[in-house]
Protein backbone atom coordinates (compact mmCIF):
# COMPACT_ATOMS: atom_id res chain seq x y z
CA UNK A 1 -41.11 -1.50 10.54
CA UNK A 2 -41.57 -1.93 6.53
CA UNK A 3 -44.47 -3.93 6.39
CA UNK A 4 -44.36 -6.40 9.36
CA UNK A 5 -46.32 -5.39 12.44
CA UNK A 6 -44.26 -6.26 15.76
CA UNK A 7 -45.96 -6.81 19.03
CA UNK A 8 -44.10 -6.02 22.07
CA UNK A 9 -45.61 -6.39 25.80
CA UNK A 10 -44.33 -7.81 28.76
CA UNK A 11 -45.51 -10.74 30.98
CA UNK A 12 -48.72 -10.69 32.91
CA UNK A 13 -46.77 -10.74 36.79
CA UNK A 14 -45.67 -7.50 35.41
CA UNK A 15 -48.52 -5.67 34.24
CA UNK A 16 -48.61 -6.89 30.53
CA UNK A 17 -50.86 -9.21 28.91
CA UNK A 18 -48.10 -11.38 27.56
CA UNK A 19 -48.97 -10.76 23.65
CA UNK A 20 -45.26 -11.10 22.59
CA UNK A 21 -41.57 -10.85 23.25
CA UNK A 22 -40.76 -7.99 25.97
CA UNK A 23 -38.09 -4.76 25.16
CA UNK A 24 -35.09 -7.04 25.97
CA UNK A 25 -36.22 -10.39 24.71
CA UNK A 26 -36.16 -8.16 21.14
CA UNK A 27 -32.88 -6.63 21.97
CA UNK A 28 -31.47 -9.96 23.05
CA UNK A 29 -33.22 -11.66 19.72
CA UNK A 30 -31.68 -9.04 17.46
CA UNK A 31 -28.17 -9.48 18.53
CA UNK A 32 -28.14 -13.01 17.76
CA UNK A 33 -30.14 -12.43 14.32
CA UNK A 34 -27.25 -10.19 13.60
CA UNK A 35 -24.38 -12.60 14.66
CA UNK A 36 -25.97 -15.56 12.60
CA UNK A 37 -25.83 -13.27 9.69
CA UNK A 38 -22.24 -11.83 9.82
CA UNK A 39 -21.03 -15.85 11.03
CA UNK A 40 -23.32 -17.06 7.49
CA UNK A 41 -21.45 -13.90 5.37
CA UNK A 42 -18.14 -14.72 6.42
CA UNK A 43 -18.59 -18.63 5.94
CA UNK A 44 -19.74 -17.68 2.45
CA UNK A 45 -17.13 -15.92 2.00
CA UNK A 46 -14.53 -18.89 2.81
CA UNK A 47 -16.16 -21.19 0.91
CA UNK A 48 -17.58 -22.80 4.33
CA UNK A 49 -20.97 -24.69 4.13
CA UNK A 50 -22.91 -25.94 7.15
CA UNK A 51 -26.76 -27.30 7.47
CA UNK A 52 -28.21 -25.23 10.68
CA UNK A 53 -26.37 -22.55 12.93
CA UNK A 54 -27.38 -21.93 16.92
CA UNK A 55 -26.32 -19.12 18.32
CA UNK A 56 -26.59 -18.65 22.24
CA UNK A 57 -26.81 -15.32 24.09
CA UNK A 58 -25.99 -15.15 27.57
CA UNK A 59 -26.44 -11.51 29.78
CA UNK A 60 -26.26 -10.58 33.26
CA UNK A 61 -28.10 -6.97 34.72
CA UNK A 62 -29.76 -6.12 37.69
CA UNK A 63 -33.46 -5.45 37.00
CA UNK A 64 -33.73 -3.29 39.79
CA UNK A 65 -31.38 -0.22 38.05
CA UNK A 66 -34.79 -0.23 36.28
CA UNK A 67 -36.50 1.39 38.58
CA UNK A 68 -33.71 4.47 39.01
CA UNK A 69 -32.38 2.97 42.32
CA UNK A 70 -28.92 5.08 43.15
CA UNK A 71 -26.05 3.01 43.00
CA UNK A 72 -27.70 0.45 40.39
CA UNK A 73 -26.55 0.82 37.01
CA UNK A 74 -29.66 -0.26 34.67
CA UNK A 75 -26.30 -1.67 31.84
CA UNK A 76 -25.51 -5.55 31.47
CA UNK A 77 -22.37 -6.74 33.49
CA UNK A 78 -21.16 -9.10 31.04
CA UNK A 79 -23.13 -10.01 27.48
CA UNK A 80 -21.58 -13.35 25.51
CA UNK A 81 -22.70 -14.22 22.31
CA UNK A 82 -21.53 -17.55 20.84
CA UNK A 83 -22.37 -19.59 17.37
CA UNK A 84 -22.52 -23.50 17.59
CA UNK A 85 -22.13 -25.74 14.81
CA UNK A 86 -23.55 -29.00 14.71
CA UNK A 87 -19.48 -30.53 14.60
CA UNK A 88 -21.01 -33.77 13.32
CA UNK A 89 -21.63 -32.30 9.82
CA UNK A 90 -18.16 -29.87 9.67
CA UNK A 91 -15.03 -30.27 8.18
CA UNK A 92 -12.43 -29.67 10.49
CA UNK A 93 -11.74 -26.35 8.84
CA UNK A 94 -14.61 -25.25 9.70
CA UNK A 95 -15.02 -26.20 13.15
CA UNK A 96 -12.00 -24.25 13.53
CA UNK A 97 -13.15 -21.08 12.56
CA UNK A 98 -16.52 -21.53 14.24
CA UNK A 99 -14.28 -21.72 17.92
């Protein structure tokens, strides 16, 4: 990827050596790099300033649809992504838009 090297591996309990972030921990990552982006572009683009952004990333799947099992879709049931402000340091209009 350009010039960065990534390291991907998954936890020792399942078979990895635990050298970095597993498949979904970069999926999971990259969704919220991308909302935090779009959420900064369209602040920008409102004239909307604010010091730090968090955004949270909540999923549910069963692991097991993994391992091919009929019957168990390997998809996510529900995925929620949501930006938080720190409201201390908004103006109102933009805790507004941040909901």
């Amino acid at each position: 990827m350009r010039d960065y090297m990534l390291v991907c591996d998954e936890p020792s309990s399942l078979g990895g050596s635990d050298k970095g972030p597993n498949p979904l921990e970069f999926f999971v990552s990259a969704v919220g790099f991308c909302e935090n982006v779009t959420f900064a572009r369209f602040a920008a683009l409102r004239g909307l300033e604010f010091d730090s952004l968090e955004t949270s990333i909540r999923g549910h799947w069963d692991r097991r649809g993994q391992g091919e099992r009929e019957g168990i879709e390997p998809a996510f049931r529900d995925f929620v992504v949501r930006p938080k402000l720190p409201q201390t340091r908004l103006s109102k209009r933009s805790a507004r838009l941040s909901r």
